[in-house]
N, C-alpha and C. Protein backbone atom coordinates (compact mmCIF):
# COMPACT_ATOMS: atom_id res chain seq x y z
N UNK A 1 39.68 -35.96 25.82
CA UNK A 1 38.80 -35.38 26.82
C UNK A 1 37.49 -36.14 26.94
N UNK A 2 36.66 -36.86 25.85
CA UNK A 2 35.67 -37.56 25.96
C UNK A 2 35.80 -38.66 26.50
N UNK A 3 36.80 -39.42 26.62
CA UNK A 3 37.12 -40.68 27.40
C UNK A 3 36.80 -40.37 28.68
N UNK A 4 37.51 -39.05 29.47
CA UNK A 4 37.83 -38.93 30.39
C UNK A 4 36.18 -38.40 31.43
N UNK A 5 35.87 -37.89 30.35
CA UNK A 5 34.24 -37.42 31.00
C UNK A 5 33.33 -38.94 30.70
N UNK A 6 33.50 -39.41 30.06
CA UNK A 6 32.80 -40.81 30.07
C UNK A 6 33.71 -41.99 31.67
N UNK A 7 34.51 -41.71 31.90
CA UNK A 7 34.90 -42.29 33.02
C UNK A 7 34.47 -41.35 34.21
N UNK A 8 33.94 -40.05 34.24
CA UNK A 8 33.68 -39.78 35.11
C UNK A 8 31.74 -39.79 35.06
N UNK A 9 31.33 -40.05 34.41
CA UNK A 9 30.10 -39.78 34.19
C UNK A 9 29.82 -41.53 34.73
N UNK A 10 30.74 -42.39 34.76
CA UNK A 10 31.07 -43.59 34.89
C UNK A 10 31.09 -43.63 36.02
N UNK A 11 31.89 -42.91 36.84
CA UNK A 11 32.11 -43.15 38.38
C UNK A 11 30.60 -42.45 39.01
N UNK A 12 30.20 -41.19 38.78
CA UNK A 12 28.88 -40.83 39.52
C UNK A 12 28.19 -41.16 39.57
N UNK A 13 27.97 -42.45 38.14
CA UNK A 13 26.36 -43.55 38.03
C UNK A 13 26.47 -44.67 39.21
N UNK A 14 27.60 -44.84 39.27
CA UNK A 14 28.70 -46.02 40.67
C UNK A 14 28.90 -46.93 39.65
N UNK A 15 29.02 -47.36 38.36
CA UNK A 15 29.52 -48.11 37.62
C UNK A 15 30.99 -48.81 37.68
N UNK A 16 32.28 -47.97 38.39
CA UNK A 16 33.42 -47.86 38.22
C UNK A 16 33.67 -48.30 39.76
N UNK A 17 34.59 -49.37 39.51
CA UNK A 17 35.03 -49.84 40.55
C UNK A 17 37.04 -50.31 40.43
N UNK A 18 37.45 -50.75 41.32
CA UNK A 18 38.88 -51.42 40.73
C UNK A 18 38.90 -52.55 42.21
N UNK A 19 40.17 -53.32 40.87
CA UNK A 19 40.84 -54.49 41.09
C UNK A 19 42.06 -54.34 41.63
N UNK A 20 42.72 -55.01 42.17
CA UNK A 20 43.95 -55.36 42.65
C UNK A 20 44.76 -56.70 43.42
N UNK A 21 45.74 -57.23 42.83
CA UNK A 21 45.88 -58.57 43.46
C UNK A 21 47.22 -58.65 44.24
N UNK A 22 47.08 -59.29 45.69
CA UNK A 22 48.05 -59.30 46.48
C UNK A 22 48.39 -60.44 46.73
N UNK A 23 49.73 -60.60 47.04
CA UNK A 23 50.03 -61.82 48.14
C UNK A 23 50.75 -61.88 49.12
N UNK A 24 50.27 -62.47 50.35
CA UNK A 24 50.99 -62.51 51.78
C UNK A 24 51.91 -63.81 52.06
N UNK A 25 52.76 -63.55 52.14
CA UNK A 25 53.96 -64.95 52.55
C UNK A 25 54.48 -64.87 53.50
N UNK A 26 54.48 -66.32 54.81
CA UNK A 26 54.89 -66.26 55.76
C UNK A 26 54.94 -67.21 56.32
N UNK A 27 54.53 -67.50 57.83
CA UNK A 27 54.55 -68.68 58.55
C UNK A 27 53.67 -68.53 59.63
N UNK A 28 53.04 -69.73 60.42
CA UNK A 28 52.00 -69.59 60.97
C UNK A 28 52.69 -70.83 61.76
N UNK A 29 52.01 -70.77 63.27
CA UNK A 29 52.45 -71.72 64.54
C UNK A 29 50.80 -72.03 64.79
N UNK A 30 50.99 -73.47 65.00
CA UNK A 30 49.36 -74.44 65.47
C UNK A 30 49.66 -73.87 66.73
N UNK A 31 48.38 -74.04 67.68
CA UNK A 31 48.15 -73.81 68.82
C UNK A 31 48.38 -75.41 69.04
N UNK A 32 48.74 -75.66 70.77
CA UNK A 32 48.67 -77.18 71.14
C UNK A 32 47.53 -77.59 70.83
N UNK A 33 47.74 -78.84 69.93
CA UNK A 33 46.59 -80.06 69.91
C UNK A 33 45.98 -79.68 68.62
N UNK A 34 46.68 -78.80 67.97
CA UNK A 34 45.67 -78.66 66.70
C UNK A 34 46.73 -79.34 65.24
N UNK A 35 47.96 -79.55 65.64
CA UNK A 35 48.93 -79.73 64.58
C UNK A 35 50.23 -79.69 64.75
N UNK A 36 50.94 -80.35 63.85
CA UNK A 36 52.53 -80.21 64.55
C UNK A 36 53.24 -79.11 64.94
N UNK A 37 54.21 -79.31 66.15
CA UNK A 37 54.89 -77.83 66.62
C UNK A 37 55.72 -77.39 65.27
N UNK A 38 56.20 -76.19 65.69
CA UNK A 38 57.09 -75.09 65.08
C UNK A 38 56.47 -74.61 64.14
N UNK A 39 56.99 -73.81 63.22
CA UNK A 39 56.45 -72.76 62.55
C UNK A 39 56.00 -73.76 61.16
N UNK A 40 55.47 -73.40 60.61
CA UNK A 40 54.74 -73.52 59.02
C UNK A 40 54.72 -72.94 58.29
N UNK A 41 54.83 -72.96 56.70
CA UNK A 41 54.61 -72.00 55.47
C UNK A 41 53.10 -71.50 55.59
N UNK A 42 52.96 -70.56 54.62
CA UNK A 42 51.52 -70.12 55.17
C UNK A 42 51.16 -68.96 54.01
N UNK A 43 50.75 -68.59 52.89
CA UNK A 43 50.63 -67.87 51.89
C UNK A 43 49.10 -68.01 51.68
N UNK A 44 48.69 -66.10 51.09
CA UNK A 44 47.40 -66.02 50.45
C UNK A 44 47.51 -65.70 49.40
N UNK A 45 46.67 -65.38 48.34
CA UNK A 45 46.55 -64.58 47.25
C UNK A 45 45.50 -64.23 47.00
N UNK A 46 44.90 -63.17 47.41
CA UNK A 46 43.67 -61.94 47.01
C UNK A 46 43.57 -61.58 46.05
N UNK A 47 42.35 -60.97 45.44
CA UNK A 47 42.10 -59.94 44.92
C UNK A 47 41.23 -59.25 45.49
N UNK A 48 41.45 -57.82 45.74
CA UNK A 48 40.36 -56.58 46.33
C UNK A 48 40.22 -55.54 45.75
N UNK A 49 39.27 -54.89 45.84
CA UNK A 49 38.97 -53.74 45.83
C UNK A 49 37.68 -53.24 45.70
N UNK A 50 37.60 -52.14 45.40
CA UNK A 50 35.58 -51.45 45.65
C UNK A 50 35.12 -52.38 44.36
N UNK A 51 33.73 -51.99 44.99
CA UNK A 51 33.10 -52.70 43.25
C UNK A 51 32.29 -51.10 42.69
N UNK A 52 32.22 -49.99 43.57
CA UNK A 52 31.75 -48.38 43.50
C UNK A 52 32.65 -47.76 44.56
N UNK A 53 33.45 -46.91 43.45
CA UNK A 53 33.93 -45.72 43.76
C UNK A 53 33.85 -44.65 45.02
N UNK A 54 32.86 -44.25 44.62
CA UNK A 54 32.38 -42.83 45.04
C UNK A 54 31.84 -43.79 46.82
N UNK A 55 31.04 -44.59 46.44
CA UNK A 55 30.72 -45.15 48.44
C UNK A 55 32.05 -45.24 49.43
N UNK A 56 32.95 -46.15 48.41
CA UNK A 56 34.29 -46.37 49.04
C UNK A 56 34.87 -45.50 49.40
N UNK A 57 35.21 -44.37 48.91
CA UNK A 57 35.84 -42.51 49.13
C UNK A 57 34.84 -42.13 50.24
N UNK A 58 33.85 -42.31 50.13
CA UNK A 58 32.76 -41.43 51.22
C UNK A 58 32.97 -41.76 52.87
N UNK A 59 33.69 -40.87 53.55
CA UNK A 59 33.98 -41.26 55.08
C UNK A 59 32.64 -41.69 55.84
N UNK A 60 31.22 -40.59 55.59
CA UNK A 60 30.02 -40.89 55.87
C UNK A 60 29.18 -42.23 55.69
N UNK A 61 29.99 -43.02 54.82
CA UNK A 61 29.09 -44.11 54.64
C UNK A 61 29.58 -45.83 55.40
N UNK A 62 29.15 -46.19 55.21
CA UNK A 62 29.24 -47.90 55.85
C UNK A 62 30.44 -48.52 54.78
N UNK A 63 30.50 -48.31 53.63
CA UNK A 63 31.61 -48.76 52.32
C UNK A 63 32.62 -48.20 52.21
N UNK A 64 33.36 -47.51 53.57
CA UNK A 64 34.46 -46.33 53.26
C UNK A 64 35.64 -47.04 53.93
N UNK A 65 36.21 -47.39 52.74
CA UNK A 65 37.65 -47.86 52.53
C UNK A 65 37.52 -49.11 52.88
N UNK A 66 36.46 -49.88 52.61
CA UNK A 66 35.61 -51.21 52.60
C UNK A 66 35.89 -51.91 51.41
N UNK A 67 36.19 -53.04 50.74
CA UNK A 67 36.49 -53.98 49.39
C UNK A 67 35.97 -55.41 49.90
N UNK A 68 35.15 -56.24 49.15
CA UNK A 68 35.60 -57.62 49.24
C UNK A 68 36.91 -57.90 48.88
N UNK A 69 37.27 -59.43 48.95
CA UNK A 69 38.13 -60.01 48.67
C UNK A 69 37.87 -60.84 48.63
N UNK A 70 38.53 -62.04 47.37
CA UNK A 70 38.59 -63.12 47.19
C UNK A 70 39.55 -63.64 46.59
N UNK A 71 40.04 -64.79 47.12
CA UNK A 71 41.16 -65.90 46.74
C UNK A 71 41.77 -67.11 46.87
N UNK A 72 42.76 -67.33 47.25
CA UNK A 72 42.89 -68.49 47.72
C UNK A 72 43.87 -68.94 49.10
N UNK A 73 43.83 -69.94 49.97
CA UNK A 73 45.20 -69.79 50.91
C UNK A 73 45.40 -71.01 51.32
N UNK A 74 46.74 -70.88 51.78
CA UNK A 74 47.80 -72.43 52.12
C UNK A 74 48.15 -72.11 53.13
N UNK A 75 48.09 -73.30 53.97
CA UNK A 75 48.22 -73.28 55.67
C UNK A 75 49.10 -74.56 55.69
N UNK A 76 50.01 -74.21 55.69
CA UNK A 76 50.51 -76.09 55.98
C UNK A 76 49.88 -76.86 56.99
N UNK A 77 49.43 -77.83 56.78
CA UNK A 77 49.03 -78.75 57.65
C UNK A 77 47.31 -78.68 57.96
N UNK A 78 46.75 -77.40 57.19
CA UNK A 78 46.04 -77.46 57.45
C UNK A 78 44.83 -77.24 55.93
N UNK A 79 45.40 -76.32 54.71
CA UNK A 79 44.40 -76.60 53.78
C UNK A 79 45.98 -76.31 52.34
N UNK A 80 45.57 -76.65 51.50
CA UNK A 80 46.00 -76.24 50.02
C UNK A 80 44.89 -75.65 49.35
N UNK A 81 45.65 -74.09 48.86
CA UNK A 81 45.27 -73.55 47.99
C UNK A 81 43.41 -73.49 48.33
N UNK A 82 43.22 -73.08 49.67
CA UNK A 82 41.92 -73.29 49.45
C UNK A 82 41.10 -72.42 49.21
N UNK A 83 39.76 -72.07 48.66
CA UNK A 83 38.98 -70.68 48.16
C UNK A 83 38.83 -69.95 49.06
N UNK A 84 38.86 -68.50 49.29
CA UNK A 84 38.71 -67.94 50.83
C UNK A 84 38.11 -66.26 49.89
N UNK A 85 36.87 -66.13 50.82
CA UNK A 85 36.48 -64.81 51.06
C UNK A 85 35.98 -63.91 51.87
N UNK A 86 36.28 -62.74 51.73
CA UNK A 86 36.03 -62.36 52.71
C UNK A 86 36.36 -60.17 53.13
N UNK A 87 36.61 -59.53 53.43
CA UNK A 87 36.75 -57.97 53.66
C UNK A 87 38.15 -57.61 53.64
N UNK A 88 38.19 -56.59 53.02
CA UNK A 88 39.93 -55.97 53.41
C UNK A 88 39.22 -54.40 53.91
N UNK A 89 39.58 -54.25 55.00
CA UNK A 89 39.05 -52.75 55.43
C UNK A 89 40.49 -51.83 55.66
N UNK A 90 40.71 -50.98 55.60
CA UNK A 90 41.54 -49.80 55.27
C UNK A 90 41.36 -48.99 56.41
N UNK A 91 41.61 -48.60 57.65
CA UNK A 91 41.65 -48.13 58.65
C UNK A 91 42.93 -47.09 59.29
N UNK A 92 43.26 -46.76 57.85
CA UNK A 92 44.25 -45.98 57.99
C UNK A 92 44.00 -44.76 59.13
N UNK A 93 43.10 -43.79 59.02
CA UNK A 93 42.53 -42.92 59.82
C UNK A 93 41.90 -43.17 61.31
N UNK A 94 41.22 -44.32 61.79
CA UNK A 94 40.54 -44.57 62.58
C UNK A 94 41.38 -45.22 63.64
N UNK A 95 42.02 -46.54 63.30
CA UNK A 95 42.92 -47.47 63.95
C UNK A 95 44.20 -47.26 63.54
N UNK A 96 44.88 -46.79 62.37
CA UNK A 96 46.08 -47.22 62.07
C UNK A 96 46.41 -48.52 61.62
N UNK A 97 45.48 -48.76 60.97
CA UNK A 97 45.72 -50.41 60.62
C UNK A 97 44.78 -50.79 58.91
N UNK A 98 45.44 -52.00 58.53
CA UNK A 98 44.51 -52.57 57.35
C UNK A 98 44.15 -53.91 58.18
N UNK A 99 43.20 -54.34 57.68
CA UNK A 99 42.52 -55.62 58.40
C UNK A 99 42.00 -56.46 57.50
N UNK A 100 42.49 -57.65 57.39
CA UNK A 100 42.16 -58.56 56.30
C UNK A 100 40.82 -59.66 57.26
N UNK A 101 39.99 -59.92 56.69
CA UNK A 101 38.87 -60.97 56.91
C UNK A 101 38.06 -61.89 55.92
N UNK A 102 39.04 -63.03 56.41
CA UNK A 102 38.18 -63.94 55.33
C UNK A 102 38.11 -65.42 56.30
N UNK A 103 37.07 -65.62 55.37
CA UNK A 103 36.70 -67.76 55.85
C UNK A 103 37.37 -68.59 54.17
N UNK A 104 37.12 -69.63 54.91
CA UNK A 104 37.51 -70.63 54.19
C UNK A 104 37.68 -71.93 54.80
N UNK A 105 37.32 -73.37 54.19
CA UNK A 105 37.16 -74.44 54.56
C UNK A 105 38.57 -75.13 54.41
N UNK A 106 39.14 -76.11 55.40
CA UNK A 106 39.99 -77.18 55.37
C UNK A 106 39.39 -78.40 55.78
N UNK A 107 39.47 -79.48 55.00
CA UNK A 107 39.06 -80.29 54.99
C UNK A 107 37.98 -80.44 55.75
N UNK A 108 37.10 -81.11 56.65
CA UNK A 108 35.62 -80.58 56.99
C UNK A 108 35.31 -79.90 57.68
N UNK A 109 35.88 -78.72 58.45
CA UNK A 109 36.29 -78.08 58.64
C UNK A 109 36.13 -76.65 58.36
N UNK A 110 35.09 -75.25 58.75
CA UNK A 110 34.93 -74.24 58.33
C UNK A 110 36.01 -73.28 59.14
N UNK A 111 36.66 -72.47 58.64
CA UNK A 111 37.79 -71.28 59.56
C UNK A 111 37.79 -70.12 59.22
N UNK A 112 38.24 -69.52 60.13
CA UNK A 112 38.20 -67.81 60.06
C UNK A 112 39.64 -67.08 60.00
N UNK A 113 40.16 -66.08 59.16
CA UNK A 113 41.17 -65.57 59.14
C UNK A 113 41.02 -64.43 59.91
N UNK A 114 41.65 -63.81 60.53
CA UNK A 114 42.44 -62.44 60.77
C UNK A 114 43.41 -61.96 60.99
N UNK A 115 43.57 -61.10 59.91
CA UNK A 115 44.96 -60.47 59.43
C UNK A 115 44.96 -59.07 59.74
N UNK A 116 46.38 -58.26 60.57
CA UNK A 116 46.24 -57.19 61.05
C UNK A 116 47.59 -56.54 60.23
N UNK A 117 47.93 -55.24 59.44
CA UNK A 117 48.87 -55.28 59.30
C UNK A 117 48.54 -53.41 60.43
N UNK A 118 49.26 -53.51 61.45
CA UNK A 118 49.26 -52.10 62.77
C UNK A 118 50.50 -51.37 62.73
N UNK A 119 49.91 -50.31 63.94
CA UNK A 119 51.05 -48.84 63.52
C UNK A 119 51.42 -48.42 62.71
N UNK A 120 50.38 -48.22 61.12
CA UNK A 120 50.32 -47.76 60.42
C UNK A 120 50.83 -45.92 60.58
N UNK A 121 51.90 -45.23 60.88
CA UNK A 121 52.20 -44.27 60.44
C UNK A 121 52.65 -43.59 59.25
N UNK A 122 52.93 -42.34 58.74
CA UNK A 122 53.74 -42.23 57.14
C UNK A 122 55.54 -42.93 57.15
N UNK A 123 56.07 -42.28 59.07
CA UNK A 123 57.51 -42.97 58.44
C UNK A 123 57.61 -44.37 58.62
N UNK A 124 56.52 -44.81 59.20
CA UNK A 124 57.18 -46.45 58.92
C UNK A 124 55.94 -47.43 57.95
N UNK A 125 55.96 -46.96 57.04
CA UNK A 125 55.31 -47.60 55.74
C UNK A 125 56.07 -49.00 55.21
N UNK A 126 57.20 -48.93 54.95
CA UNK A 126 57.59 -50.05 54.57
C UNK A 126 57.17 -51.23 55.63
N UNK A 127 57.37 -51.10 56.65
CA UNK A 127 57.29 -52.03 57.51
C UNK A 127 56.14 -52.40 57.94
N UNK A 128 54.83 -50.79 58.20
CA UNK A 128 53.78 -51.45 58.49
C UNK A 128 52.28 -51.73 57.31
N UNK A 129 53.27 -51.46 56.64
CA UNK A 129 52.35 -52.00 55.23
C UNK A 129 52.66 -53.68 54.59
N UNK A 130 53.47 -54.15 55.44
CA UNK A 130 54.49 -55.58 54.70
C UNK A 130 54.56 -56.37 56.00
N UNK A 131 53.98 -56.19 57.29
CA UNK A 131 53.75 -57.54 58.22
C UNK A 131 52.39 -57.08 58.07
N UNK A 132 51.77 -58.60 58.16
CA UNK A 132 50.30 -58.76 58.60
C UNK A 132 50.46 -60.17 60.11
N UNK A 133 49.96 -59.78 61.15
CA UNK A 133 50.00 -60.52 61.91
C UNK A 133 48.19 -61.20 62.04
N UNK A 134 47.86 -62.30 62.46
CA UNK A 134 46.90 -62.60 62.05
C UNK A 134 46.57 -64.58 62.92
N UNK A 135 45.55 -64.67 62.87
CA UNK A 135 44.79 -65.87 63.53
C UNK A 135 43.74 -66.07 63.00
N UNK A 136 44.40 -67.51 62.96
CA UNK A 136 43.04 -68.85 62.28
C UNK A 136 41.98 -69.63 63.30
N UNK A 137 40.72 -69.20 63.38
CA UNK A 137 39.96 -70.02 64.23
C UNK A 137 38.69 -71.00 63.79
N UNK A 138 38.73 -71.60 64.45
CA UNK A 138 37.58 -72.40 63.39
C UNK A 138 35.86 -72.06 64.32
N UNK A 139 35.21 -71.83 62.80
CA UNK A 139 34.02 -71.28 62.81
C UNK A 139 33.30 -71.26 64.11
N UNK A 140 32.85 -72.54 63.85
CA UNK A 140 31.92 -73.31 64.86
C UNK A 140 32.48 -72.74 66.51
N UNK A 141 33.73 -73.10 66.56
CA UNK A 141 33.69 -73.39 68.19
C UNK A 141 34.50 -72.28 68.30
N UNK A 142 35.22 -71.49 67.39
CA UNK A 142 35.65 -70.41 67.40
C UNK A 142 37.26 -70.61 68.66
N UNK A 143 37.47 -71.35 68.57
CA UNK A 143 38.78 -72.14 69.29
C UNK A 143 39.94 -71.47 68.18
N UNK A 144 41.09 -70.82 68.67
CA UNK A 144 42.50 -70.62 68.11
C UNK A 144 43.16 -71.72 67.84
N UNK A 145 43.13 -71.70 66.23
CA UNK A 145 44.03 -72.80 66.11
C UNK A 145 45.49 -72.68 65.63
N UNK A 146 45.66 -71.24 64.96
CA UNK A 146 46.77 -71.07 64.36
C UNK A 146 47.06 -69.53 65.26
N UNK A 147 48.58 -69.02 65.09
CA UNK A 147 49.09 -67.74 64.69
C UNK A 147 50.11 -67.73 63.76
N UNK A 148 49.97 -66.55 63.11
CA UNK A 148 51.04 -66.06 61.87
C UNK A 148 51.67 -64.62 61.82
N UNK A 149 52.79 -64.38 60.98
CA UNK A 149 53.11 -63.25 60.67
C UNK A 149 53.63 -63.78 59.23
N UNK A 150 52.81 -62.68 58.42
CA UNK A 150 52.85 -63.07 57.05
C UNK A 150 53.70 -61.62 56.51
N UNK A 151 54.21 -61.27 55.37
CA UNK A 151 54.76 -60.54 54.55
C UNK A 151 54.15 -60.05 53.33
N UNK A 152 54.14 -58.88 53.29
CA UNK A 152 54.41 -58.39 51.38
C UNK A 152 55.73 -58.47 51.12
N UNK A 153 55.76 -59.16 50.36
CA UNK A 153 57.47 -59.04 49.63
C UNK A 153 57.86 -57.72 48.61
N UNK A 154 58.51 -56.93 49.00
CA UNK A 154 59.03 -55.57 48.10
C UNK A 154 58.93 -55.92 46.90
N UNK A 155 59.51 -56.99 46.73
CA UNK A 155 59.85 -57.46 45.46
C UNK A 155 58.80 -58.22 44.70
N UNK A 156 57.79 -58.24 45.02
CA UNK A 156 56.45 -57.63 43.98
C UNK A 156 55.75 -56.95 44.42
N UNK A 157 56.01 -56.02 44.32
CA UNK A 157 55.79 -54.24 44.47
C UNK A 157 54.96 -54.40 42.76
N UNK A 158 55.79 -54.63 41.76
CA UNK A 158 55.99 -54.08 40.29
C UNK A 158 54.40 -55.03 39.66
N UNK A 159 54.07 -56.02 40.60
CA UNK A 159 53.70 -57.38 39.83
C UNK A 159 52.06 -56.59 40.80
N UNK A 160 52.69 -55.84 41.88
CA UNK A 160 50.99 -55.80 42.24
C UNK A 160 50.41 -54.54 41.78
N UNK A 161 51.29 -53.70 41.95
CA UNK A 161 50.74 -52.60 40.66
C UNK A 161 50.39 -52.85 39.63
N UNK A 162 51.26 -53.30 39.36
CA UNK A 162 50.74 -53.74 37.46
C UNK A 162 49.30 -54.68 37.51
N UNK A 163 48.43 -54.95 38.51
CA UNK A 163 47.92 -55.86 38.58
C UNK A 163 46.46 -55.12 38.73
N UNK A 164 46.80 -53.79 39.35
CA UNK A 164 45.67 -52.77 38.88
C UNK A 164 44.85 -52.50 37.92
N UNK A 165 43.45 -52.47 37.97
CA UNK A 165 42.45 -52.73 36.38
C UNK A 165 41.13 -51.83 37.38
N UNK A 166 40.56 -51.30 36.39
CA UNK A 166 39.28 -50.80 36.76
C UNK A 166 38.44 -51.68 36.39
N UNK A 167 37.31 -51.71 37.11
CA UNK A 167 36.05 -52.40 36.63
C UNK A 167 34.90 -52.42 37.04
């Protein structure tokens, strides 16, 4: 019982936050003139979540169902493994949607992600929790250079749970 009141005495100071790590796998198409035709490999790997509790739960506030994120991502043709950060917002209630936002540099080169995974209802969870559709633009001129439809794979389901940590 003392653990448990020390984790909550933990969360009301805003001390208590959590972790979680994902990855999206898929393929992404250049727009003309930005890179070779047809489709491309295209994978992220995040980590998100609140860094305080209690703001993130609060519908009233600006931090509600709000996380950074940070990680890394591969664009064929366009970066390896490169550092990327940026928002995962949770819009379950409002839009029906999760919304991934991050930047990150390819070669000299600054870009912008957006990732939509939509029609978030309860019966179609599998499906709209596991496409993220999404576009790469670059900073500056804010020109489309990419589109994608990326995946959660079911089959680390086990690897992203387990990947859960408070902190």
């Amino acid at each position: 019982m003392g653990r448990f009141r020390n984790l909550l005495d933990m969360v009301k100071e805003g001390r208590v936050g959590f972790q979680i790590d994902e990855e999206m796998v898929g393929e992404h198409e250049f727009e003309p003139g930005f890179g070779p035709p047809g489709r491309h490999p295209m994978v992220f790997h995040v980590t998100w979540g609140p860094r305080r509790i209690l703001p993130w739960l609060s519908p009233f506030g600006d931090d509600f169902l709000k996380q950074p994120l940070a990680g890394t991502v591969t664009i064929s043709g366009l970066c390896e493994q490169a550092p990327c950060e940026g928002t995962l917002l949770l819009r379950y209630f409002s839009h029906k949607k999760i919304r991934y936002t991050f930047d990150f540099r390819g070669g000299e080169t600054d870009y912008h992600y957006v990732g939509e995974k939509v029609h978030i209802m309860p019966w179609n969870l599998p499906v709209s929790h596991t496409t993220c559709f999404g576009t790469v633009v670059e900073t500056e001129s804010r020109r489309l250079v990419s589109r994608s439809v990326l995946h959660f794979r079911l089959s680390t389901m086990p690897a992203f749970l387990g990947s859960f940590r408070l902190g």
